[in-house]
PDB file of N, CA and C in Angstrom:
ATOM      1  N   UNK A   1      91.081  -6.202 -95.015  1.00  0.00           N
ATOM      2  CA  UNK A   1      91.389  -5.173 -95.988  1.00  0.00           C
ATOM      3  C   UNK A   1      91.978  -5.844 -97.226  1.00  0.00           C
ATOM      4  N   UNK A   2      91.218  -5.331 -98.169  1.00  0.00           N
ATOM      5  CA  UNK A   2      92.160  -5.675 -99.086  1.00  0.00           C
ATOM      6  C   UNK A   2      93.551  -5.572 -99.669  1.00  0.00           C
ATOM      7  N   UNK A   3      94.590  -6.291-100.512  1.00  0.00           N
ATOM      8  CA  UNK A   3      95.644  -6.100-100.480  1.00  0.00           C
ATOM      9  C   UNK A   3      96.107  -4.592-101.096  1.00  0.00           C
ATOM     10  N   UNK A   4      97.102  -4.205-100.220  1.00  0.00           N
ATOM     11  CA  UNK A   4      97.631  -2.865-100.630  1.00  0.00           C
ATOM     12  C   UNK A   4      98.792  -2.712-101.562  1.00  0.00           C
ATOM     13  N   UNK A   5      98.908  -1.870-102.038  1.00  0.00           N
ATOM     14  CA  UNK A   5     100.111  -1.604-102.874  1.00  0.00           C
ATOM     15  C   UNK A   5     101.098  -1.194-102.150  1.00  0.00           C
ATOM     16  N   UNK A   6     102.757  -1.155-102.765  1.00  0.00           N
ATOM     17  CA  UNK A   6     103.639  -0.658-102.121  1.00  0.00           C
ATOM     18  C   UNK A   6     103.439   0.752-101.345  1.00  0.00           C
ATOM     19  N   UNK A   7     102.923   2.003-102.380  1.00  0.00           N
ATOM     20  CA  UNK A   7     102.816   2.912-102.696  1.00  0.00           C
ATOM     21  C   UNK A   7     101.909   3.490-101.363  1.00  0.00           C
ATOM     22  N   UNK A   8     100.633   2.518-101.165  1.00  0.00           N
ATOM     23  CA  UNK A   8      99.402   2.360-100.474  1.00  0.00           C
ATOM     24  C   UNK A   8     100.633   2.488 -99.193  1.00  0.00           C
ATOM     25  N   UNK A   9     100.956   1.052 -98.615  1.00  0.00           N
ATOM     26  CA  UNK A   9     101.949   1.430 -97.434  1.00  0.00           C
ATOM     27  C   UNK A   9     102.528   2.351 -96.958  1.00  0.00           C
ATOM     28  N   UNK A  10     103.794   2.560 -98.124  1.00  0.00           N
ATOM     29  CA  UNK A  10     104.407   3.775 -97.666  1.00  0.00           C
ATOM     30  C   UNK A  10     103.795   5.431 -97.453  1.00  0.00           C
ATOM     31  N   UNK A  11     102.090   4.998 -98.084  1.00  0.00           N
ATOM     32  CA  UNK A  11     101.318   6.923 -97.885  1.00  0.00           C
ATOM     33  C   UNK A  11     101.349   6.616 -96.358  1.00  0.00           C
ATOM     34  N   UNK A  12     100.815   5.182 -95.747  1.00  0.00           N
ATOM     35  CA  UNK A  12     100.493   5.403 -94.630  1.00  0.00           C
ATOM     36  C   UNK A  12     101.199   5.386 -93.439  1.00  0.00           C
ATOM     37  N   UNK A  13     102.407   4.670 -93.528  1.00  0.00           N
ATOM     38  CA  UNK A  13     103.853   5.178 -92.855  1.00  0.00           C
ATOM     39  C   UNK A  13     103.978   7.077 -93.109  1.00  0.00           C
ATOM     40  N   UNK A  14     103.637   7.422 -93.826  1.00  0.00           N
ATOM     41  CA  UNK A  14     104.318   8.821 -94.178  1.00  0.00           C
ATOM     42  C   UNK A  14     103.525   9.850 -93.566  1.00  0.00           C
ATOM     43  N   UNK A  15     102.075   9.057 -93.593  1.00  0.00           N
ATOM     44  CA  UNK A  15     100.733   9.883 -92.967  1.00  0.00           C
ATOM     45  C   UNK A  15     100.967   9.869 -91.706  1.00  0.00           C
ATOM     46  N   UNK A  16     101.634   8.476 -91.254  1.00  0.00           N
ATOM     47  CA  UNK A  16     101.336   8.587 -89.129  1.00  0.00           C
ATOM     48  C   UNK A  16     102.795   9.609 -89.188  1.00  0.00           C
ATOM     49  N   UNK A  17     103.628  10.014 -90.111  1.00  0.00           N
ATOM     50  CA  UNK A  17     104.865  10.536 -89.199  1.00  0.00           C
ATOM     51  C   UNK A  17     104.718  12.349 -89.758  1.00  0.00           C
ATOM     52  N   UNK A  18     103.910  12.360 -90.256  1.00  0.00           N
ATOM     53  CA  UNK A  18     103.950  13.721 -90.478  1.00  0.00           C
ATOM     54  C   UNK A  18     103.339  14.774 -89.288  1.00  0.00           C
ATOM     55  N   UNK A  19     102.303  13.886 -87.767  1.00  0.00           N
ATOM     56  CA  UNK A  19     102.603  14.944 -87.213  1.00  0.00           C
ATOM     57  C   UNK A  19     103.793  14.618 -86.113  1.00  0.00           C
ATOM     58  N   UNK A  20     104.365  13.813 -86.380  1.00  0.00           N
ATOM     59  CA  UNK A  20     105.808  13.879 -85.376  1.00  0.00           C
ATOM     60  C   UNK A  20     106.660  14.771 -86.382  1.00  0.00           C
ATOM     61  N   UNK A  21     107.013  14.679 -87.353  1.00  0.00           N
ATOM     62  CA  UNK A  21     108.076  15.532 -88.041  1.00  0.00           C
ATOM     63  C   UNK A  21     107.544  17.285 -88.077  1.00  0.00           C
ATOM     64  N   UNK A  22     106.313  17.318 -87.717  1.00  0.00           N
ATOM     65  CA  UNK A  22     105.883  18.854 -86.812  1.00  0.00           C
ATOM     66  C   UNK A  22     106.300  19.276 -85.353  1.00  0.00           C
ATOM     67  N   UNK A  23     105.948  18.084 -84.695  1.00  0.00           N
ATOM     68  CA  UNK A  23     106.656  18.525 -83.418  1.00  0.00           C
ATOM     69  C   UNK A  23     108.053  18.381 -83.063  1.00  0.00           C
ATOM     70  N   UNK A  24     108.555  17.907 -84.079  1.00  0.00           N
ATOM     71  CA  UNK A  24     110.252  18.088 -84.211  1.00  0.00           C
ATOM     72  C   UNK A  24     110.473  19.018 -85.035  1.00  0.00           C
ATOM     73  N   UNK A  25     109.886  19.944 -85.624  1.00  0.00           N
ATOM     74  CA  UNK A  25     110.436  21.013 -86.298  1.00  0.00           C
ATOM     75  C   UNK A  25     111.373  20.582 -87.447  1.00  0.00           C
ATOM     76  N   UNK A  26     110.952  19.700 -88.128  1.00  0.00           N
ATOM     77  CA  UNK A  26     111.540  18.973 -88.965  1.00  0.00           C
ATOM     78  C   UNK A  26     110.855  18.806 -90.691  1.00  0.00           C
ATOM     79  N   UNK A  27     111.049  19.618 -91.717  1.00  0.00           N
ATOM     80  CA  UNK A  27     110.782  20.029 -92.469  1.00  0.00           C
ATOM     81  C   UNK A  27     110.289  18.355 -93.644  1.00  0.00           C
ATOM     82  N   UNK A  28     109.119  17.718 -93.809  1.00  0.00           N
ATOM     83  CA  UNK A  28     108.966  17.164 -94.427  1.00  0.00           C
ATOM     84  C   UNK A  28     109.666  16.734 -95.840  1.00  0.00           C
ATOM     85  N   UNK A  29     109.933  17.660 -96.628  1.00  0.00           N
ATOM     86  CA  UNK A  29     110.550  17.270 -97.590  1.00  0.00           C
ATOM     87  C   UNK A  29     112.489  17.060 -97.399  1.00  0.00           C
ATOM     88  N   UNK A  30     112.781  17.259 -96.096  1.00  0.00           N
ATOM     89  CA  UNK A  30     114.311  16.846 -95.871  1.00  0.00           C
ATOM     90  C   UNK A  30     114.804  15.119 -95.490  1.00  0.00           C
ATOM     91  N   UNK A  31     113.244  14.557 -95.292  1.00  0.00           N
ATOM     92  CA  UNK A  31     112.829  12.802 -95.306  1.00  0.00           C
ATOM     93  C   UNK A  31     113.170  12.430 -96.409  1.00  0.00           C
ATOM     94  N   UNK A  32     114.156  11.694 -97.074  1.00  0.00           N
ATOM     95  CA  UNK A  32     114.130  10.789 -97.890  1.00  0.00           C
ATOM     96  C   UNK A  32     113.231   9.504 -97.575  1.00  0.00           C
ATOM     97  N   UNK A  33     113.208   8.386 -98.670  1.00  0.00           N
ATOM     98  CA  UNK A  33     112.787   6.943 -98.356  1.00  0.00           C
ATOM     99  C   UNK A  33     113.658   6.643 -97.368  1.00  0.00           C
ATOM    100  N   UNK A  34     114.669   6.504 -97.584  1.00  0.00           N
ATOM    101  CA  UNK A  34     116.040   5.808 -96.716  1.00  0.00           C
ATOM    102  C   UNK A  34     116.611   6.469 -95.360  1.00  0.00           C
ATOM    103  N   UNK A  35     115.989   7.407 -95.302  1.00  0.00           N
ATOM    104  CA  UNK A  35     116.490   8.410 -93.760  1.00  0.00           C
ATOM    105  C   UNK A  35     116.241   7.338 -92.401  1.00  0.00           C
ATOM    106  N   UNK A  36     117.395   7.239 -92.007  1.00  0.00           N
ATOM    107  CA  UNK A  36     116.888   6.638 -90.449  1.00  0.00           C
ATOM    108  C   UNK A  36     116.384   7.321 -89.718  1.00  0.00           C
ATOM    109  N   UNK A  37     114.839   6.976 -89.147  1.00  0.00           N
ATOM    110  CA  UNK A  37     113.919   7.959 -88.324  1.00  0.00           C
ATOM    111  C   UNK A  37     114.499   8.190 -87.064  1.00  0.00           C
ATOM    112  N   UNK A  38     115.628   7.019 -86.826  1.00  0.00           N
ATOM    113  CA  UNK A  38     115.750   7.246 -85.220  1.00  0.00           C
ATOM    114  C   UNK A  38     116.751   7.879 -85.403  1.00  0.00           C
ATOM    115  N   UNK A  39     117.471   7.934 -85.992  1.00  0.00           N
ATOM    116  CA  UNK A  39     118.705   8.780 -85.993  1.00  0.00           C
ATOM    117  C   UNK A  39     118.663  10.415 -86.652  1.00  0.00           C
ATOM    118  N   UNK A  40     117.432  10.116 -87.269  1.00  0.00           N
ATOM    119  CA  UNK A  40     116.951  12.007 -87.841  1.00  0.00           C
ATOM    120  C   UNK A  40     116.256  12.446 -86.766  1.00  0.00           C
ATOM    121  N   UNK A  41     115.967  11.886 -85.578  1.00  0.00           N
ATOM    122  CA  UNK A  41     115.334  12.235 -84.368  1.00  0.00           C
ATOM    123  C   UNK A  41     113.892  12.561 -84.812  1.00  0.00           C
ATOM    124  N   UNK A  42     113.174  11.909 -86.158  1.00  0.00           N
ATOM    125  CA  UNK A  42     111.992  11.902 -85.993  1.00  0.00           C
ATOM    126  C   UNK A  42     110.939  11.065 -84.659  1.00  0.00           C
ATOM    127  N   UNK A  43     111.309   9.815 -84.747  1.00  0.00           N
ATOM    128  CA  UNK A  43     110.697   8.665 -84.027  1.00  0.00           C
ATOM    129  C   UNK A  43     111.778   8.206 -82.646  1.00  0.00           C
ATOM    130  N   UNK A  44     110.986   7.612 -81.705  1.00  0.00           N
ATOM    131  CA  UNK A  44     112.024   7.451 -80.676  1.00  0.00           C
ATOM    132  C   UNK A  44     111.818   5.298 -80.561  1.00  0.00           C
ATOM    133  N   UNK A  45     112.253   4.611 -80.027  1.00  0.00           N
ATOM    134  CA  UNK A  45     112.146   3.481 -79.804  1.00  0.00           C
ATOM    135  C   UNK A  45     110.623   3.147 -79.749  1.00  0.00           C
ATOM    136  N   UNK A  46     109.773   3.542 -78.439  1.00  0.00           N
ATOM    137  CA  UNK A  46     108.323   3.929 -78.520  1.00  0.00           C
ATOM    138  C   UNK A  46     107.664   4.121 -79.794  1.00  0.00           C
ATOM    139  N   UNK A  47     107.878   5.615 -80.226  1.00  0.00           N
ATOM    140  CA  UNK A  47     107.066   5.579 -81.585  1.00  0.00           C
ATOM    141  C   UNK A  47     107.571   4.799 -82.792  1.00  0.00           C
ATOM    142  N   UNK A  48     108.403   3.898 -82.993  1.00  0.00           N
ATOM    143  CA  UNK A  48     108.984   3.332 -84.087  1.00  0.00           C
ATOM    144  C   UNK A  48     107.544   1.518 -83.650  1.00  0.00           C
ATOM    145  N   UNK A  49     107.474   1.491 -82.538  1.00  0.00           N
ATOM    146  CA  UNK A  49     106.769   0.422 -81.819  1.00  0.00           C
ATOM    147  C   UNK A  49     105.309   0.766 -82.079  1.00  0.00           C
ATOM    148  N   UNK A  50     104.725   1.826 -81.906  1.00  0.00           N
ATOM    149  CA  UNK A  50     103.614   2.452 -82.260  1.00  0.00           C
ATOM    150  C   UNK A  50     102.940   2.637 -83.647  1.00  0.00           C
ATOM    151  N   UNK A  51     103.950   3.062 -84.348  1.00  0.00           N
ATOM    152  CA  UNK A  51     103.694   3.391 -85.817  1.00  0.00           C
ATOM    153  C   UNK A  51     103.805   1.773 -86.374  1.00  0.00           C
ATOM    154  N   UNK A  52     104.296   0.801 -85.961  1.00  0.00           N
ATOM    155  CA  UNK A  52     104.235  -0.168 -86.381  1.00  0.00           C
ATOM    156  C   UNK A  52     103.231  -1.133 -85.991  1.00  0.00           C
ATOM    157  N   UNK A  53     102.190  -1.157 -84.781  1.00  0.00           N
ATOM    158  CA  UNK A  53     101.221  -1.426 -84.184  1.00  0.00           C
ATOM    159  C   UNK A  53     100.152  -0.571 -85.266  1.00  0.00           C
ATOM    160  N   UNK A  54      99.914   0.617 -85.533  1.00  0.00           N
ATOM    161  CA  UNK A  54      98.889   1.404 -85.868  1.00  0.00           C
ATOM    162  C   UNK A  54      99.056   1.005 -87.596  1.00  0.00           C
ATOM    163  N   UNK A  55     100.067   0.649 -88.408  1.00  0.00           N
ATOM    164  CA  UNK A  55     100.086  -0.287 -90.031  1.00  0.00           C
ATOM    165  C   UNK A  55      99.441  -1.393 -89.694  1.00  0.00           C
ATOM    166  N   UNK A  56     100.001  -2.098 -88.978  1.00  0.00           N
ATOM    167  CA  UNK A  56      99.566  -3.333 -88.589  1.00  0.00           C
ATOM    168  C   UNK A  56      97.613  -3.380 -88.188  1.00  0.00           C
ATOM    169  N   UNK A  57      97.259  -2.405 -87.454  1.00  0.00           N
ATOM    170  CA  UNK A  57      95.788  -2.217 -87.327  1.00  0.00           C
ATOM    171  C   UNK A  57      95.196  -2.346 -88.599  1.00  0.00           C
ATOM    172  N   UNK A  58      95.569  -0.723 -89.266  1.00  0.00           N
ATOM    173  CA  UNK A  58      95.237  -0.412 -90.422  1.00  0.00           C
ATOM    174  C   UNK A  58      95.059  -1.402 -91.487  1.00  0.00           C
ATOM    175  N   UNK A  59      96.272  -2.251 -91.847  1.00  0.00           N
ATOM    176  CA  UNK A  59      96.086  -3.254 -93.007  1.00  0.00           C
ATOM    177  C   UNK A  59      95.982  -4.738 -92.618  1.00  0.00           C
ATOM    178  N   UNK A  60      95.883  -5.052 -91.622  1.00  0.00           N
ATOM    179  CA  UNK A  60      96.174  -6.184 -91.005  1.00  0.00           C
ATOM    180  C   UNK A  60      96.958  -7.259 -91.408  1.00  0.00           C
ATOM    181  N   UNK A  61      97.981  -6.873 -91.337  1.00  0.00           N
ATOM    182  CA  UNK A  61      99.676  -7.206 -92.192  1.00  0.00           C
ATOM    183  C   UNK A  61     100.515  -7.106 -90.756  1.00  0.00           C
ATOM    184  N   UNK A  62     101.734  -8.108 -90.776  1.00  0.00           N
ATOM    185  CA  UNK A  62     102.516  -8.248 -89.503  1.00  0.00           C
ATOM    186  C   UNK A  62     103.744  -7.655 -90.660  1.00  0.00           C
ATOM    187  N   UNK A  63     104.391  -6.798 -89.669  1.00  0.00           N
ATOM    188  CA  UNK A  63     105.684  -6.735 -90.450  1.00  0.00           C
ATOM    189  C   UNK A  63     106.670  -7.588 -90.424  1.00  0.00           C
ATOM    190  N   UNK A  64     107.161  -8.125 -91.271  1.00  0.00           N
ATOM    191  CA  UNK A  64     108.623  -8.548 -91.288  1.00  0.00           C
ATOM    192  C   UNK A  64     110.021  -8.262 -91.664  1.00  0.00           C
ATOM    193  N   UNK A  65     111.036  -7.712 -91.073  1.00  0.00           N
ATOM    194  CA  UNK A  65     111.884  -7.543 -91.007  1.00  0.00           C
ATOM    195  C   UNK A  65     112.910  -8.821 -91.053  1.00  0.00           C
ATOM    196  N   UNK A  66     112.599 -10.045 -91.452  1.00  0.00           N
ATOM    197  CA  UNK A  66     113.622 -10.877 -91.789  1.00  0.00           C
ATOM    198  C   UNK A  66     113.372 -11.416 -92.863  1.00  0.00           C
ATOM    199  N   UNK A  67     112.454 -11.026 -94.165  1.00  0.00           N
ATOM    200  CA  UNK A  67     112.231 -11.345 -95.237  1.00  0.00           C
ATOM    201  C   UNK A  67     113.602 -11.096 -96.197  1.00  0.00           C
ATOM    202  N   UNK A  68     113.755 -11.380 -97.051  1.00  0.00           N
ATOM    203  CA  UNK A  68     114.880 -11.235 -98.091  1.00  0.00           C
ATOM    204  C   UNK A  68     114.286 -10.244 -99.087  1.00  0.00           C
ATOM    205  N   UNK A  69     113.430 -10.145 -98.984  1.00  0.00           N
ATOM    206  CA  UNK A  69     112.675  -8.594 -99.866  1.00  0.00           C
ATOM    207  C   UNK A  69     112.970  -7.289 -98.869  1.00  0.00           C
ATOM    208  N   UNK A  70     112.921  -7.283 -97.399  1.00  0.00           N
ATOM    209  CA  UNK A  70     113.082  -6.466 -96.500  1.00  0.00           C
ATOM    210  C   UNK A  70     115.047  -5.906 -96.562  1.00  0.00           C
ATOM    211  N   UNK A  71     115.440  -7.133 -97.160  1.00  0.00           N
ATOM    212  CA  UNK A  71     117.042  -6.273 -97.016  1.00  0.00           C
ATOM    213  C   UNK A  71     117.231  -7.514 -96.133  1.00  0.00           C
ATOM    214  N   UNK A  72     116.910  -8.514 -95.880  1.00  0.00           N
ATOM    215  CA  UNK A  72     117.331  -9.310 -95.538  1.00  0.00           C
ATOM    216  C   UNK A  72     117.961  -9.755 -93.610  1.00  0.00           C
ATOM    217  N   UNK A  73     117.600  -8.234 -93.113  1.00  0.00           N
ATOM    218  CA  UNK A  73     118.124  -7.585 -91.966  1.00  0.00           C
ATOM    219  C   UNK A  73     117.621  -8.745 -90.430  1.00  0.00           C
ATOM    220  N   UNK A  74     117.694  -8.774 -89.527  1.00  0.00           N
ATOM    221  CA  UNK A  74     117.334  -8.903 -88.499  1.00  0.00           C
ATOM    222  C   UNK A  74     116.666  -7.728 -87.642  1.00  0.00           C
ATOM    223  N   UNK A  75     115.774  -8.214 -86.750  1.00  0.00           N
ATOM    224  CA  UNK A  75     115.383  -7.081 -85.718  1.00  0.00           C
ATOM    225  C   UNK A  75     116.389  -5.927 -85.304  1.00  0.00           C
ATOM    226  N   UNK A  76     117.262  -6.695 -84.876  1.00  0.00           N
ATOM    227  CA  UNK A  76     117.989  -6.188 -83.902  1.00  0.00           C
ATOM    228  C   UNK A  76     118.933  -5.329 -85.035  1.00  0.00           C
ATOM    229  N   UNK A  77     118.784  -5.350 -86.754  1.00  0.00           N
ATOM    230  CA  UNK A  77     119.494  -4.419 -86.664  1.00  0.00           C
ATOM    231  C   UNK A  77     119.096  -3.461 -87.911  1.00  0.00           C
ATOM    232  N   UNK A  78     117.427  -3.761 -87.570  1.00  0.00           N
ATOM    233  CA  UNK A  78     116.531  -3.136 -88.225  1.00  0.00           C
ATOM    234  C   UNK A  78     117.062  -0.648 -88.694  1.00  0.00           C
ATOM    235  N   UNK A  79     117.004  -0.733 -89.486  1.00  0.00           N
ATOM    236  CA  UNK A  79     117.160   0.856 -89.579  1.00  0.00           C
ATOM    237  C   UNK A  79     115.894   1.420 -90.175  1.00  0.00           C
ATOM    238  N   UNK A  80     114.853   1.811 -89.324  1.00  0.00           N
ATOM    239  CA  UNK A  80     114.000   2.397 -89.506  1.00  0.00           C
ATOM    240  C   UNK A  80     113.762   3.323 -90.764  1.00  0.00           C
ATOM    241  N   UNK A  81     113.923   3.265 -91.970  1.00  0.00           N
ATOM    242  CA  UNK A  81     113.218   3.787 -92.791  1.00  0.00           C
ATOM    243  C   UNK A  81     112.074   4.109 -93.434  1.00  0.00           C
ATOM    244  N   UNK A  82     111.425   4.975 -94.288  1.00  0.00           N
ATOM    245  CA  UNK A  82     110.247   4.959 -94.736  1.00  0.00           C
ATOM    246  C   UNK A  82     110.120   3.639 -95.991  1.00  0.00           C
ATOM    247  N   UNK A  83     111.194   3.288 -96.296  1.00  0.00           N
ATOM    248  CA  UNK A  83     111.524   2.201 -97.669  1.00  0.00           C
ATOM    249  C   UNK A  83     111.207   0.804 -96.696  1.00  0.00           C
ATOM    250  N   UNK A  84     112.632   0.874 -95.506  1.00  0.00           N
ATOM    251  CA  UNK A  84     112.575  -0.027 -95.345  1.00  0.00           C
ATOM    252  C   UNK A  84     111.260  -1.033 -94.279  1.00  0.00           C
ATOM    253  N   UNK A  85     110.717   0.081 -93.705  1.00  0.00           N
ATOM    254  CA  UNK A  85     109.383  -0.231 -92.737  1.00  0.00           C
ATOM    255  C   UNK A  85     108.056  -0.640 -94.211  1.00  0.00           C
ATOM    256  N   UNK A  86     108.169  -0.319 -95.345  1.00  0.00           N
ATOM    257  CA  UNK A  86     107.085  -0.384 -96.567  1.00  0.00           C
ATOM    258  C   UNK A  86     107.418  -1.931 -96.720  1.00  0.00           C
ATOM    259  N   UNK A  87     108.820  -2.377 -96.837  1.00  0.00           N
ATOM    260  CA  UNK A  87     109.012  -3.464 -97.272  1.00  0.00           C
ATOM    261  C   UNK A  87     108.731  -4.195 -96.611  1.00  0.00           C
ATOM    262  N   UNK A  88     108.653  -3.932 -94.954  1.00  0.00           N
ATOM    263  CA  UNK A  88     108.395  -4.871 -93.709  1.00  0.00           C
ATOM    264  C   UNK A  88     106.986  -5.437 -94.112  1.00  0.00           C
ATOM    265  N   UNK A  89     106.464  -4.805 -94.753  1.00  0.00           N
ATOM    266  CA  UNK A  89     105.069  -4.717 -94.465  1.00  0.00           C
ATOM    267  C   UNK A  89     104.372  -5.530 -95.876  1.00  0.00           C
ATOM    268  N   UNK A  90     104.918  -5.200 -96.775  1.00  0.00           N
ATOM    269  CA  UNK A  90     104.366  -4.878 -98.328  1.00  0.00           C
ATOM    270  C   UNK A  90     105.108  -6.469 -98.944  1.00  0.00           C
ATOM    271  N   UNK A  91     106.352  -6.697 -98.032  1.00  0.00           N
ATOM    272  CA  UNK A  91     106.559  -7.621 -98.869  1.00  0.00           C
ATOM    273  C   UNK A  91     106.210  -9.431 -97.457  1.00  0.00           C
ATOM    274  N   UNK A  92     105.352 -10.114 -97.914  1.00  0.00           N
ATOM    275  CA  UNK A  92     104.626 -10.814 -97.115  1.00  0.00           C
ATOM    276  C   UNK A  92     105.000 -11.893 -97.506  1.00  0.00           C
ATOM    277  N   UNK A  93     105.711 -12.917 -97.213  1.00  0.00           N
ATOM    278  CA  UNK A  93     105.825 -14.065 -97.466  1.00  0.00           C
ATOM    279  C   UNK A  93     104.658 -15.359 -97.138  1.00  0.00           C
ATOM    280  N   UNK A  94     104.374 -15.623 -98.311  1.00  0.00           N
ATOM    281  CA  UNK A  94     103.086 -16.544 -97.645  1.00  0.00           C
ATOM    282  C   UNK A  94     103.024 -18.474 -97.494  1.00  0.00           C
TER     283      UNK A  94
END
């Protein structure tokens, strides 16, 4: 695939969670960029693993979460955002 834009990423993070934020009864526009999914009880451990397998299909991009564009974070203390999962992704160190 060719390279995606930020913008490109984050539609498609936003596309896989819109039908979980249906079956949580969870009103789309109350998602900020920055909302922690696991803690807004959109995504559970599983689907945070899933949705990140199914970007990864899609653009064939590994995320990283220890980039210094990502926030600089570790795994382990990764906070699931729509910002911060774009950056996992969008920002690629080569």
């Amino acid at each position: 695939m060719s390279k995606l834009s930020r913008d490109q990423i984050s539609l498609l993070i936003q596309q896989f969670l819109i039908p979980k934020l249906k079956s949580c009864n969870v009103d789309p526009n109350t998602i900020q960029n920055d909302t922690d999914l696991l803690a807004a009880g959109v995504l559970d451990s599983f689907e945070l693993i899933e949705l990140l397998c199914e970007i990864e299909d899609k653009t064939g991009l590994s995320a990283n979460f220890t980039s210094k564009a990502a926030g600089g974070i570790g795994e382990v203390e990764i906070i699931p955002s729509i910002e911060k999962l774009t950056l996992a992704f969008f920002n690629q160190e080569k």
